[in-house]
Protein backbone atom coordinates (compact mmCIF):
# COMPACT_ATOMS: atom_id res chain seq x y z
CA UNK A 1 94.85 174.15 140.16
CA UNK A 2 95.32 170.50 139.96
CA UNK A 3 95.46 168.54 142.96
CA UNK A 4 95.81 164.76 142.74
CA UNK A 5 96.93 161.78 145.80
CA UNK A 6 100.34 160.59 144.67
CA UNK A 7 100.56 157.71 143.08
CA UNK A 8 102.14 154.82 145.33
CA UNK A 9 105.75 153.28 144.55
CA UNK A 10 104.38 150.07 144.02
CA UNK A 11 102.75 150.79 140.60
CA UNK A 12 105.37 152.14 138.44
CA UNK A 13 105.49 152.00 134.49
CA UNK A 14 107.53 151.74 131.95
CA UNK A 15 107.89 151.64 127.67
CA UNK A 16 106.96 148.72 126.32
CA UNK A 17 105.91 149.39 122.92
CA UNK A 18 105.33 152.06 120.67
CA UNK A 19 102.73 151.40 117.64
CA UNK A 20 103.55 152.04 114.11
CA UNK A 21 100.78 155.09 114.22
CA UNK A 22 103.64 156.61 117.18
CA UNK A 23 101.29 155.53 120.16
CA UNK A 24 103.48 154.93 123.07
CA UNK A 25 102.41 151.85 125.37
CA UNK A 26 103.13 151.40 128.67
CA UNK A 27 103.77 148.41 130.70
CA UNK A 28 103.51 147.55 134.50
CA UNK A 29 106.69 147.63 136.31
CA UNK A 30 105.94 145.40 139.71
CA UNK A 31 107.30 146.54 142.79
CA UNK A 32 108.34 144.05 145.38
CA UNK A 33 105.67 143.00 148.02
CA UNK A 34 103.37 145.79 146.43
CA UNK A 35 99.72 145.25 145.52
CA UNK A 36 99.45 145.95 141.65
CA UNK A 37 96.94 148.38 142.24
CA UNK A 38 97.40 152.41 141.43
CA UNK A 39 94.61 154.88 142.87
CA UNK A 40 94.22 158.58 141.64
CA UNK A 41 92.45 161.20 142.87
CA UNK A 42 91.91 164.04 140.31
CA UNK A 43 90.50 167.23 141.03
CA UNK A 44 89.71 169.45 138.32
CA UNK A 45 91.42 167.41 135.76
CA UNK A 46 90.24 163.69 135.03
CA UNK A 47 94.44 163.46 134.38
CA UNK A 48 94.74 159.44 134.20
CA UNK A 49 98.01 158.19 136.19
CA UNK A 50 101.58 158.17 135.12
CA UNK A 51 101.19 159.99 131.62
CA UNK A 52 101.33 164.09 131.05
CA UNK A 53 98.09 165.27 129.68
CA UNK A 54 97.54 165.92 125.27
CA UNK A 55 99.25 162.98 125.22
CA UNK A 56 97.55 160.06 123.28
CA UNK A 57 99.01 156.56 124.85
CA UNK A 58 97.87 152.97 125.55
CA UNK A 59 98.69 150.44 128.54
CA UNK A 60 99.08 146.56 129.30
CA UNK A 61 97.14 147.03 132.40
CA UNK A 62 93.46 147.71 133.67
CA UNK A 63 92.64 151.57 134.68
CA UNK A 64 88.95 151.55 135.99
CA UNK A 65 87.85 155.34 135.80
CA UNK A 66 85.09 156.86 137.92
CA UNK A 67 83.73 160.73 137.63
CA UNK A 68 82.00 161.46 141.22
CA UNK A 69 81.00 165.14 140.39
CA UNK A 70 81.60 167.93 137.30
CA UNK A 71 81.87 167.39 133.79
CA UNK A 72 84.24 167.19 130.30
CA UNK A 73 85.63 164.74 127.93
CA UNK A 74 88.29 162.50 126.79
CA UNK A 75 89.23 160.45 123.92
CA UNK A 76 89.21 157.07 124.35
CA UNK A 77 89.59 155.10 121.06
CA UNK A 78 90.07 158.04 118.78
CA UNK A 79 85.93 159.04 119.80
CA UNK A 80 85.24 161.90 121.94
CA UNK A 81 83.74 160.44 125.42
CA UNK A 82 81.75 162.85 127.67
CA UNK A 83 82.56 162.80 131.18
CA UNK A 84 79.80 163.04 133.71
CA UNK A 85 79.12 162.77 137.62
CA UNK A 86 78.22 158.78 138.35
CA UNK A 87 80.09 157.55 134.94
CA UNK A 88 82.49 154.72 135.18
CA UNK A 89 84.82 154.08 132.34
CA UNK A 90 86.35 150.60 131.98
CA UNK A 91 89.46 150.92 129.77
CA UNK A 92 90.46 147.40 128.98
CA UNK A 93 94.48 147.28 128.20
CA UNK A 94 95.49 148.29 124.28
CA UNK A 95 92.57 151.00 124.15
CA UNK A 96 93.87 154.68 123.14
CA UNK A 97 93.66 157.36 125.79
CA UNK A 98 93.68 161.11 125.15
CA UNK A 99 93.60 163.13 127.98
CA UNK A 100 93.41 167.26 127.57
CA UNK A 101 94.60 169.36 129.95
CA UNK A 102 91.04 170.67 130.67
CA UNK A 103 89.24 166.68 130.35
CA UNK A 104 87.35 167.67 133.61
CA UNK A 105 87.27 171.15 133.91
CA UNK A 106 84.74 171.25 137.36
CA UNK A 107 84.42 168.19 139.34
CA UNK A 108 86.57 165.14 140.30
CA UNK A 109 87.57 161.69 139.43
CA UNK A 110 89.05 158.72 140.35
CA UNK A 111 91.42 156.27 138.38
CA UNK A 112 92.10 152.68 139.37
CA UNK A 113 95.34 151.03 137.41
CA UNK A 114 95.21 147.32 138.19
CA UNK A 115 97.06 144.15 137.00
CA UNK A 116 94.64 141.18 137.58
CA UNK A 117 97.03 139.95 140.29
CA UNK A 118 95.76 142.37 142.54
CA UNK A 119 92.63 140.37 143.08
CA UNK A 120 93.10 137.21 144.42
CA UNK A 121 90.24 134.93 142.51
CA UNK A 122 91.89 136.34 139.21
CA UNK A 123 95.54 135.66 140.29
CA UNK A 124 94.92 132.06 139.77
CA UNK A 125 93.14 132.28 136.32
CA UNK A 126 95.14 131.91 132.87
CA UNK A 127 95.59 135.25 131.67
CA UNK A 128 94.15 133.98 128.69
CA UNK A 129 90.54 133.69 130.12
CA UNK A 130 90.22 137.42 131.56
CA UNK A 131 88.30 138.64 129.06
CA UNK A 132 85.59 136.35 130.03
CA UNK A 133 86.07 136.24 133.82
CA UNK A 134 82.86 137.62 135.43
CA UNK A 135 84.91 139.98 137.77
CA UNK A 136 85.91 141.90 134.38
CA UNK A 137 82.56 141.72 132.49
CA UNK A 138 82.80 145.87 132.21
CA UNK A 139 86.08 145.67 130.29
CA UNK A 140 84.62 143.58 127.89
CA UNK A 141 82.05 145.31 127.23
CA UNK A 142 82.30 147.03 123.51
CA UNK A 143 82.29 150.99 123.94
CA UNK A 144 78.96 153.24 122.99
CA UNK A 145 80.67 155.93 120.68
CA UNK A 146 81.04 159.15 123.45
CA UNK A 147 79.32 157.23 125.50
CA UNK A 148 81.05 155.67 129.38
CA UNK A 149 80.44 151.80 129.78
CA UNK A 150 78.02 152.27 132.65
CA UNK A 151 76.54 154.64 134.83
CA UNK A 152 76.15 154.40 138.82
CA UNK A 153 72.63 154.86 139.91
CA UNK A 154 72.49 158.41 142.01
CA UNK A 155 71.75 156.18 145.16
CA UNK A 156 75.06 154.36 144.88
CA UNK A 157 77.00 156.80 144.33
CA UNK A 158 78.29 157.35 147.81
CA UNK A 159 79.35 153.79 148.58
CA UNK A 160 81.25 154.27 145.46
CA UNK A 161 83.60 157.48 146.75
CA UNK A 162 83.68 155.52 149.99
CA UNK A 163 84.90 152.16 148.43
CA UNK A 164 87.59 154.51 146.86
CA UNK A 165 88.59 156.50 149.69
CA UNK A 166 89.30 153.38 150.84
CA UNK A 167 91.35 151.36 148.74
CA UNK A 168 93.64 154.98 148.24
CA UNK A 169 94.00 154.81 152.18
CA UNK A 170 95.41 151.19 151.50
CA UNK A 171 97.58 151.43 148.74
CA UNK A 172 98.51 154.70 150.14
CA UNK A 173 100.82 152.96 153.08
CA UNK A 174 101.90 149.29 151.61
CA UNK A 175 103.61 148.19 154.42
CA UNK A 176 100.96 148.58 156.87
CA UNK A 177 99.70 144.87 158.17
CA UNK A 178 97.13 143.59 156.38
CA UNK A 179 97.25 146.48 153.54
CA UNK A 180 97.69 144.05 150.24
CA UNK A 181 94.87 141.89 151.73
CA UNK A 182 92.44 145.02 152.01
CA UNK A 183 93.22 146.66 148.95
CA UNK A 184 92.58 143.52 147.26
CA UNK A 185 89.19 142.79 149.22
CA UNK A 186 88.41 146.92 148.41
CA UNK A 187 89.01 146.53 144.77
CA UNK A 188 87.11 143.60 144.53
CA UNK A 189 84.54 145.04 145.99
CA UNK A 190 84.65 147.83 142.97
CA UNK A 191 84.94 144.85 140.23
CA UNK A 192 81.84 143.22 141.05
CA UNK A 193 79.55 146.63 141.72
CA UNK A 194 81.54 147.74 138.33
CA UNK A 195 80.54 144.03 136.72
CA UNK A 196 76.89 144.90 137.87
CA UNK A 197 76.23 147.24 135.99
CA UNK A 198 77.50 145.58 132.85
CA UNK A 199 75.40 144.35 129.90
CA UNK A 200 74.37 140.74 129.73
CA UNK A 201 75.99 139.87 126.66
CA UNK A 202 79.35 140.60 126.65
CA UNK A 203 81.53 141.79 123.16
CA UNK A 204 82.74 137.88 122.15
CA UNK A 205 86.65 137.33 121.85
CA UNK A 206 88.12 138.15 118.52
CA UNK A 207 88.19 135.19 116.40
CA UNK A 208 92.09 134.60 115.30
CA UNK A 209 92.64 135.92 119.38
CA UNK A 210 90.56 133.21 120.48
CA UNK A 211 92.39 130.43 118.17
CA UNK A 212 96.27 132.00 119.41
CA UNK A 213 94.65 132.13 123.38
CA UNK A 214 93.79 127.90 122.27
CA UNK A 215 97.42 127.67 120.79
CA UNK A 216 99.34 129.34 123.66
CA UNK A 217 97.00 127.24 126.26
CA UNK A 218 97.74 123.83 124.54
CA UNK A 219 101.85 124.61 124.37
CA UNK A 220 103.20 126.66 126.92
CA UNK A 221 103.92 124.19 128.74
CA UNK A 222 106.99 123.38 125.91
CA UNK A 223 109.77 125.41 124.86
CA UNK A 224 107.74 127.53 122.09
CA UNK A 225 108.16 130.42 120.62
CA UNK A 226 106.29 133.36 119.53
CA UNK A 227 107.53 131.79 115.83
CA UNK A 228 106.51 128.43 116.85
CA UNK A 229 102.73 129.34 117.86
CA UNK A 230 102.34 131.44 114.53
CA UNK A 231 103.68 128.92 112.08
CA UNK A 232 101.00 126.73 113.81
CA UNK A 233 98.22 128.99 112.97
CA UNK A 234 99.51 129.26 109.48
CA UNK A 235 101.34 133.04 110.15
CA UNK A 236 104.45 134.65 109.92
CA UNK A 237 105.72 135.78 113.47
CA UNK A 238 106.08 139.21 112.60
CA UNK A 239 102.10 139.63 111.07
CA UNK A 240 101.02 137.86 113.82
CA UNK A 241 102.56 139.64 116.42
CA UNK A 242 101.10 142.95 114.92
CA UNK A 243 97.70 141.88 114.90
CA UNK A 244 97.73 140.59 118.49
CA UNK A 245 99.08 143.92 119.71
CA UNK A 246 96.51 145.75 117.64
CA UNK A 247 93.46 143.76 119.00
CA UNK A 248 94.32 143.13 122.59
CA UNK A 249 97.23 145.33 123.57
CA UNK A 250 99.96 142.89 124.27
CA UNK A 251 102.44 141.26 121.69
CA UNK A 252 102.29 137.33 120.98
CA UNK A 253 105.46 137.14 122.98
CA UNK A 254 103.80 139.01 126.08
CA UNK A 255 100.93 136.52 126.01
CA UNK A 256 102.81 133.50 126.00
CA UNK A 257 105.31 134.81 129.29
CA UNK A 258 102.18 136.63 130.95
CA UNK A 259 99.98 132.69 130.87
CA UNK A 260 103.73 130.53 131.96
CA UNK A 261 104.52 133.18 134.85
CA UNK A 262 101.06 132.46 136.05
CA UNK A 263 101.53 128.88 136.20
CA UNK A 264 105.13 129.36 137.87
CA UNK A 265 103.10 131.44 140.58
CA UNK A 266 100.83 128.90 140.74
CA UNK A 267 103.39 126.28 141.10
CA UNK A 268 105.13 128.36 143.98
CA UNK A 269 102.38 129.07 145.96
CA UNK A 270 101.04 125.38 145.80
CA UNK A 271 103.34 123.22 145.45
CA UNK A 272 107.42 122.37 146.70
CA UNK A 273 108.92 121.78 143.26
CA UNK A 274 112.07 122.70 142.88
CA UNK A 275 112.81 125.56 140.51
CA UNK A 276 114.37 123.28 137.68
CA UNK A 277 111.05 121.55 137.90
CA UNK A 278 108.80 124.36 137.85
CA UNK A 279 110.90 125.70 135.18
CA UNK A 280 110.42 122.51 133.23
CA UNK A 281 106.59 122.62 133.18
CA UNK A 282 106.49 126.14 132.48
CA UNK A 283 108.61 125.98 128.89
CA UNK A 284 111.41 127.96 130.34
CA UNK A 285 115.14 126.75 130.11
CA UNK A 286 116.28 125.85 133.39
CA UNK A 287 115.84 127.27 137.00
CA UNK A 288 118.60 129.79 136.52
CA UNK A 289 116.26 131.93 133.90
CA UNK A 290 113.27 131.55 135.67
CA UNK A 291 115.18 133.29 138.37
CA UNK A 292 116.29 135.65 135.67
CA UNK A 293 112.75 136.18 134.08
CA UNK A 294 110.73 136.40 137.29
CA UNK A 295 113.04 138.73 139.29
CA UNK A 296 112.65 140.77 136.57
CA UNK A 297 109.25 140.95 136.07
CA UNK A 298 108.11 140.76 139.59
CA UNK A 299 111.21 142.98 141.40
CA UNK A 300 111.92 139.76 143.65
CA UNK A 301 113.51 135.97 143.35
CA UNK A 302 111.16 133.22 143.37
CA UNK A 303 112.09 131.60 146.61
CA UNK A 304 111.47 134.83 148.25
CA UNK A 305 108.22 135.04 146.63
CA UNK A 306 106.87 131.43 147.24
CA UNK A 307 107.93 132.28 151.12
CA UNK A 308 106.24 135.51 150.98
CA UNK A 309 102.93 133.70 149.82
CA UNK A 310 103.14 131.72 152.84
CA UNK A 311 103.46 133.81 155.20
């Protein structure tokens, strides 16, 4: 029998996509005042949060996956990966994950789901420069075929269940004082032990990625549009929009919102612009949608938010 923590009501998800192969992906749905950070316990079965096992699927957001004892596989990427005590598994967002109903058959696992705004030092990056921010040098990292992305020495292994333990007893109660602070300080803990024990030389960006990450820096500050950012590059909207979703997971669209909310969070928490201002340098209409766009991405206004930051 199955036994798992339950997941907390601050990391929800939803539908965003589904490819043209059928693959469903999902999507982050913030809660209000909730750290963006999901932690599963699995015994048994190395079940990954928030999707029923056989079921092949992708995700917009980070799920860091750690086997502490027992055995069995998974697909990840359409290959076969062996699951083993001390493997950690970095599945960056867009990768395919296919997980049996017997993936770890004797042993247990944990799963961490993560937006990059759980961790303070990445909260203030442009989305666009994850991929090379040292905190997430294990996502980039390109896959050995059945192989995990790293393996914890047999020595470290303890501190490892114990950083987990940890951050699950955080996220676990939200509203406790001081619980978004710690979970963030836990997980970033588990980034840089996870970053550790990452190659030197990470995969390099995807060429054409790399030239619409330039684009989408050097414009969305200005009313553009998915359209506007592919004619630029010499694309249809529609191809390009594919081939950004194939290679990183997120559509055109999704990259240009996800880098001008992180400037209107930025904005917020460091300046006192008004909302038609901050709305202004972020390409977006007027204050009244950036109301509209941020309640709804973030499951509170921004006034609350810039006061929560504060506080």
């Amino acid at each position: 029998m199955t036994t798992q923590t339950p997941a907390p009501t601050g990391f929800r998800t939803r539908l965003r996509t589904v490819r043209p192969d059928g693959t469903p992906v999902y999507r982050h749905a913030a809660g209000p005042g909730r750290p963006p950070v999901c932690v599963t316990r699995s015994d048994h079965e190395a079940d990954l949060p928030h999707q029923p096992p056989g079921h092949p699927h992708a995700h917009d957001f980070l799920v860091l996956v750690y086997v502490e004892r027992g055995g069995g596989s998974v697909g990840m990427g359409g290959t076969p990966t062996p699951l083993r005590a001390g493997d950690v598994h970095a599945v960056p967002p867009g990768r395919t994950i296919d997980v049996g109903p017997e993936s770890l058959d004797r042993g247990r696992s944990w799963s961490v789901s993560f937006t990059p705004d759980a961790v303070p030092t990445l909260a203030s990056v442009s989305p666009l420069a994850w991929a090379h921010h040292p905190l997430l040098a294990l996502f980039a990292v390109e896959p050995v075929p059945g192989g995990p992305s790293a393996t914890v020495p047999e020595a470290g292994r303890p501190l490892w269940s114990a950083w987990l333990g940890e951050l699950a007893d955080e996220v676990a109660e939200p509203d406790r004082v001081g619980a978004r602070e710690a979970a963030s300080a836990v997980l970033t803990r588990l980034l840089v032990g996870a970053a550790r024990l990452a190659p030197s030389a990470p995969v390099p960006l995807d060429p054409l990625v790399t030239r619409v990450f330039e684009e989408i820096e050097a414009t969305f500050h200005e009313p553009v549009s998915a359209a506007d950012v592919a004619r630029a590059l010499g694309y249809t909207a529609g191809h390009l929009t594919t081939v950004v979703r194939e290679r990183t997971g997120r559509t055109l669209l999704d990259w240009i919102t996800e880098r001008r909310m992180t400037e209107v969070r930025r904005l917020l928490r460091d300046t006192d612009l008004p909302l038609g201002v901050v709305a202004a340098r972020t390409g977006l209409r007027d204050a009244t949608y950036l109301v509209r766009r941020f309640k709804d991405r973030y499951g509170i206004t921004p006034d609350r938010w810039r006061r929560s930051e504060r506080t």
